[in-house]
C-alpha atoms as a PDB file:
ATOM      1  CA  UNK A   1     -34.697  -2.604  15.474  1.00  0.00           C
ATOM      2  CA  UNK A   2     -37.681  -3.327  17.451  1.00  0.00           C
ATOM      3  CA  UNK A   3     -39.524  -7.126  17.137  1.00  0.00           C
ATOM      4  CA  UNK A   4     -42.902  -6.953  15.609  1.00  0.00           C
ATOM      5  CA  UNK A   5     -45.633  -8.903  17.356  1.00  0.00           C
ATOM      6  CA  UNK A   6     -48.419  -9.797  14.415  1.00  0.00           C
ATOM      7  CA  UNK A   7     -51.638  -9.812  16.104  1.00  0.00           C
ATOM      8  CA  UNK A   8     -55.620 -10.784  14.937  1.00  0.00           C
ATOM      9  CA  UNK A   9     -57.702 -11.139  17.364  1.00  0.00           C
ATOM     10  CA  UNK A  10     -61.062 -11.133  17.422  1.00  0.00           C
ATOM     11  CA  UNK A  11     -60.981  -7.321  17.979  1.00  0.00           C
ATOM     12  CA  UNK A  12     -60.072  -4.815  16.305  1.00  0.00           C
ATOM     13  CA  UNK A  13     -61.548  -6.296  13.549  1.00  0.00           C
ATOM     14  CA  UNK A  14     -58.514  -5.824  11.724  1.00  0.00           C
ATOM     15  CA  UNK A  15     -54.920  -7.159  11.279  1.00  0.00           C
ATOM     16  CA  UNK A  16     -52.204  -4.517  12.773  1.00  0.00           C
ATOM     17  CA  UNK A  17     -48.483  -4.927  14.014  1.00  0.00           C
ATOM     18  CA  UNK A  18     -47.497  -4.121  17.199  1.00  0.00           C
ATOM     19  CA  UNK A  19     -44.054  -2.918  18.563  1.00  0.00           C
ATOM     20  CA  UNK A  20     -43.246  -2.706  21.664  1.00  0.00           C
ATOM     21  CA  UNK A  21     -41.013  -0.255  22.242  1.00  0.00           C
ATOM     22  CA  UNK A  22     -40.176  -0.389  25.807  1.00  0.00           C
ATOM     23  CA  UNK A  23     -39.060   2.794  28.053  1.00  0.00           C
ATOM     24  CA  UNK A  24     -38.251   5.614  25.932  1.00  0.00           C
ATOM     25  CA  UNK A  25     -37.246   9.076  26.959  1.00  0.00           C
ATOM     26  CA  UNK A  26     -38.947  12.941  25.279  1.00  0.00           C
ATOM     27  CA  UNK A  27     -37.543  13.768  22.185  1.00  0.00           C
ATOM     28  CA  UNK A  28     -36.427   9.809  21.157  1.00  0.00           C
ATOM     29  CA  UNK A  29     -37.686   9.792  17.472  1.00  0.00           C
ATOM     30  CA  UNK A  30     -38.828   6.367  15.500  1.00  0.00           C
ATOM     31  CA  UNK A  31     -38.448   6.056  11.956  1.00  0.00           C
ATOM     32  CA  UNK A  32     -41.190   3.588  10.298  1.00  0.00           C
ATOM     33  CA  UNK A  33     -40.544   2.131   7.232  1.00  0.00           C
ATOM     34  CA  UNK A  34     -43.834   0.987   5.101  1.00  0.00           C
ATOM     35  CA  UNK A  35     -44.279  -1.297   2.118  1.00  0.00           C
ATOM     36  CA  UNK A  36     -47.678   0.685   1.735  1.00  0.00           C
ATOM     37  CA  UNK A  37     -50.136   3.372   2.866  1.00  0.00           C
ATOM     38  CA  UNK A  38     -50.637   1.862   6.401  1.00  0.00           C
ATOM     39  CA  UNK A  39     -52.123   3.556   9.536  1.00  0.00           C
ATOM     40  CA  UNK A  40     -49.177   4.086  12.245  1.00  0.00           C
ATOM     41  CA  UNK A  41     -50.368   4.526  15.761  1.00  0.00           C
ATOM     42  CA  UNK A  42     -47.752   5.635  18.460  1.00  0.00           C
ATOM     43  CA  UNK A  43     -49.206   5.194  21.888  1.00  0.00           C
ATOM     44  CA  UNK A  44     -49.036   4.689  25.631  1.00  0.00           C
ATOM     45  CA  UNK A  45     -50.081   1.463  27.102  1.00  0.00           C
ATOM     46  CA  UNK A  46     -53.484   2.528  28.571  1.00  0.00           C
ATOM     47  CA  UNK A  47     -54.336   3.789  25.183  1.00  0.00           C
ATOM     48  CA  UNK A  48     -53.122   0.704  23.260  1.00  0.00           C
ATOM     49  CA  UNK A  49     -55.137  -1.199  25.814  1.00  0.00           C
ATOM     50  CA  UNK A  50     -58.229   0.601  24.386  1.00  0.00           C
ATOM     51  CA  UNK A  51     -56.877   0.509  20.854  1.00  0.00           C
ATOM     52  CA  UNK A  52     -56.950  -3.622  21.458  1.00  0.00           C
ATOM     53  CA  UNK A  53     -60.626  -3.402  23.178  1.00  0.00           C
ATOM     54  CA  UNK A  54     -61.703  -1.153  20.262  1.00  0.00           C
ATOM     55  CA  UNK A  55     -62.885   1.703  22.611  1.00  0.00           C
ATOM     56  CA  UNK A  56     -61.841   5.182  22.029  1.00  0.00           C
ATOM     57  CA  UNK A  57     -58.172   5.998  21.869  1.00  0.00           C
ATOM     58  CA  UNK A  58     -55.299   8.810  21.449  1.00  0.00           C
ATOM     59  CA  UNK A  59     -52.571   8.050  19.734  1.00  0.00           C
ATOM     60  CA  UNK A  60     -49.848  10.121  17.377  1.00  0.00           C
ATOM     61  CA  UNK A  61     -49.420   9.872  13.767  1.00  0.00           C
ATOM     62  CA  UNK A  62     -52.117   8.774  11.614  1.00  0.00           C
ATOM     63  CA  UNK A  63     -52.331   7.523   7.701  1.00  0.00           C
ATOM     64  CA  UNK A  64     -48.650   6.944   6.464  1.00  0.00           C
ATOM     65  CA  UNK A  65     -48.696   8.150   2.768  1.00  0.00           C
ATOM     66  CA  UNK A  66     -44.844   8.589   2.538  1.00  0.00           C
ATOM     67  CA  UNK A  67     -42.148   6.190   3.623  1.00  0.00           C
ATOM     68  CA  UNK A  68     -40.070   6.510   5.806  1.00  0.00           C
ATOM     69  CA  UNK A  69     -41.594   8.735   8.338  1.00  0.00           C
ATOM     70  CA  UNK A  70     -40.299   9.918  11.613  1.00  0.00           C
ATOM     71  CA  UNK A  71     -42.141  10.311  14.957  1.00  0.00           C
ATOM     72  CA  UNK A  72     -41.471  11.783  18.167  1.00  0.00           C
ATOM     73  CA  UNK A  73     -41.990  10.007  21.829  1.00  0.00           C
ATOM     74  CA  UNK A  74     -43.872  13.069  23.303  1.00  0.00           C
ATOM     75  CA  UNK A  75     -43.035  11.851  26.845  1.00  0.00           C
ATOM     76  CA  UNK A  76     -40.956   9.401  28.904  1.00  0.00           C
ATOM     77  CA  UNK A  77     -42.839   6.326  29.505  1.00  0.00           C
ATOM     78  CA  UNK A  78     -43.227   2.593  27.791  1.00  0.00           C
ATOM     79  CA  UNK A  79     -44.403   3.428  24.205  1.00  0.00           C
ATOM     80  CA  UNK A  80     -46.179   1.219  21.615  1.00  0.00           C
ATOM     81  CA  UNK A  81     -46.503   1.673  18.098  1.00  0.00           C
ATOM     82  CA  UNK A  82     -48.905   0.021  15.682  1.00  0.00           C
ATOM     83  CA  UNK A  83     -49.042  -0.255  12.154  1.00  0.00           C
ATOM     84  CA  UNK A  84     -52.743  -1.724  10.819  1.00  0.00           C
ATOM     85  CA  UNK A  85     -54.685  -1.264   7.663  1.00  0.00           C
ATOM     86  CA  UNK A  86     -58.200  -0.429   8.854  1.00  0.00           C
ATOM     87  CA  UNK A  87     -59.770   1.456   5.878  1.00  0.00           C
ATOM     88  CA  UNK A  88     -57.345  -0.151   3.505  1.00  0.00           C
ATOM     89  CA  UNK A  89     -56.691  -3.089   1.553  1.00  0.00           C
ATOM     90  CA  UNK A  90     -54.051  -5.411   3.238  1.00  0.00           C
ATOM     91  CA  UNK A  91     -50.700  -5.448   5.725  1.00  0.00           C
ATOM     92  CA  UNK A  92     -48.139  -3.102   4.744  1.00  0.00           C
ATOM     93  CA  UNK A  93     -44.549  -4.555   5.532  1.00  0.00           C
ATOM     94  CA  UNK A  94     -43.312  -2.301   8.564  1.00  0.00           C
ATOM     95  CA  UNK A  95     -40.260  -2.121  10.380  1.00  0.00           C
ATOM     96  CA  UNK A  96     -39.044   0.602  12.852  1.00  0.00           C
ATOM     97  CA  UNK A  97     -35.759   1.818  14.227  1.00  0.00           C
ATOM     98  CA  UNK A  98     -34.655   4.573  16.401  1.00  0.00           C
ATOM     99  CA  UNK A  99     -32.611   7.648  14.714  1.00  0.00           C
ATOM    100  CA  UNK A 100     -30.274   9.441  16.913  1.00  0.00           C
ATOM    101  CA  UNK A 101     -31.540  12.981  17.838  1.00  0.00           C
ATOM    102  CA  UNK A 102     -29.516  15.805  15.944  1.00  0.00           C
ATOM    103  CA  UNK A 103     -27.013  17.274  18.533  1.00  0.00           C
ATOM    104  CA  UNK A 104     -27.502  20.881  20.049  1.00  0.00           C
ATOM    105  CA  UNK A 105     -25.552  23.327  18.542  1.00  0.00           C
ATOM    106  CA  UNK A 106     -22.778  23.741  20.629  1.00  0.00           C
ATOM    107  CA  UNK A 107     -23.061  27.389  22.528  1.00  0.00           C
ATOM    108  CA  UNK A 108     -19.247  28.836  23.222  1.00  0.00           C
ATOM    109  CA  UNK A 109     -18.909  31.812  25.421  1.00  0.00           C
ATOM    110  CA  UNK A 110     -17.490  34.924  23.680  1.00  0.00           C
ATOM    111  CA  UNK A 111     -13.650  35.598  24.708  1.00  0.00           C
ATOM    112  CA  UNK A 112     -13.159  38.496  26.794  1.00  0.00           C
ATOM    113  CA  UNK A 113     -10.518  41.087  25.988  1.00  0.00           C
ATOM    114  CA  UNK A 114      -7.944  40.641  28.703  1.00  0.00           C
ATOM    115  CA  UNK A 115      -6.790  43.755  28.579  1.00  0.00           C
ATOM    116  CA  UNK A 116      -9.805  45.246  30.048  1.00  0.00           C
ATOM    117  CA  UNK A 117     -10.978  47.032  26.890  1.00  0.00           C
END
């Protein structure tokens, strides 16, 4: 489990949650569980910089119909994810943990006839 950092500041104009979620590597995925329809943001730290400045941002994900959902860190790097209500009524309940990536399928070379055949 990651800790959640309630914010309000004076912008956005809005209540989120942050999590941060540190260093991750590609392919780590994030489950986020919702109490409600909620925006989920997952983002770099330059772009949750401009997320917290209100300017324009990138981020992955977007409005959270369905709980839980799952979301991929695209690359390594420190990774934030938000969880805010803008456009809707009030703060969902949120909390996020990290799921174990499905093994590879396990590739076994083909036995050889050792008789030459």
């Amino acid at each position: 489990m990651f800790q959640r950092i309630e914010t309000q500041m004076s912008k956005p104009a809005f209540r989120y949650s942050h999590y941060d979620l540190k260093e991750q590597r590609t392919g780590t995925v994030i489950e986020i569980t919702l109490s409600a329809i909620a925006n989920v943001r997952l983002m770099n730290s330059s772009n949750l910089e401009r997320f917290t400045e209100t300017l324009k941002h990138q981020f992955i994900g977007g409005v959270a119909k369905k709980s839980p959902i799952r979301l991929t860190i695209p690359e390594a790097g420190h990774w934030h994810l938000v969880v805010d209500m803008e456009g809707h009524k009030s703060l969902a309940e949120s909390s996020v943990k990290m799921v174990d990536k499905t093994a590879a399928p396990r590739i076994q070379k083909a036995q050889q006839d050792v008789t030459g055949r």
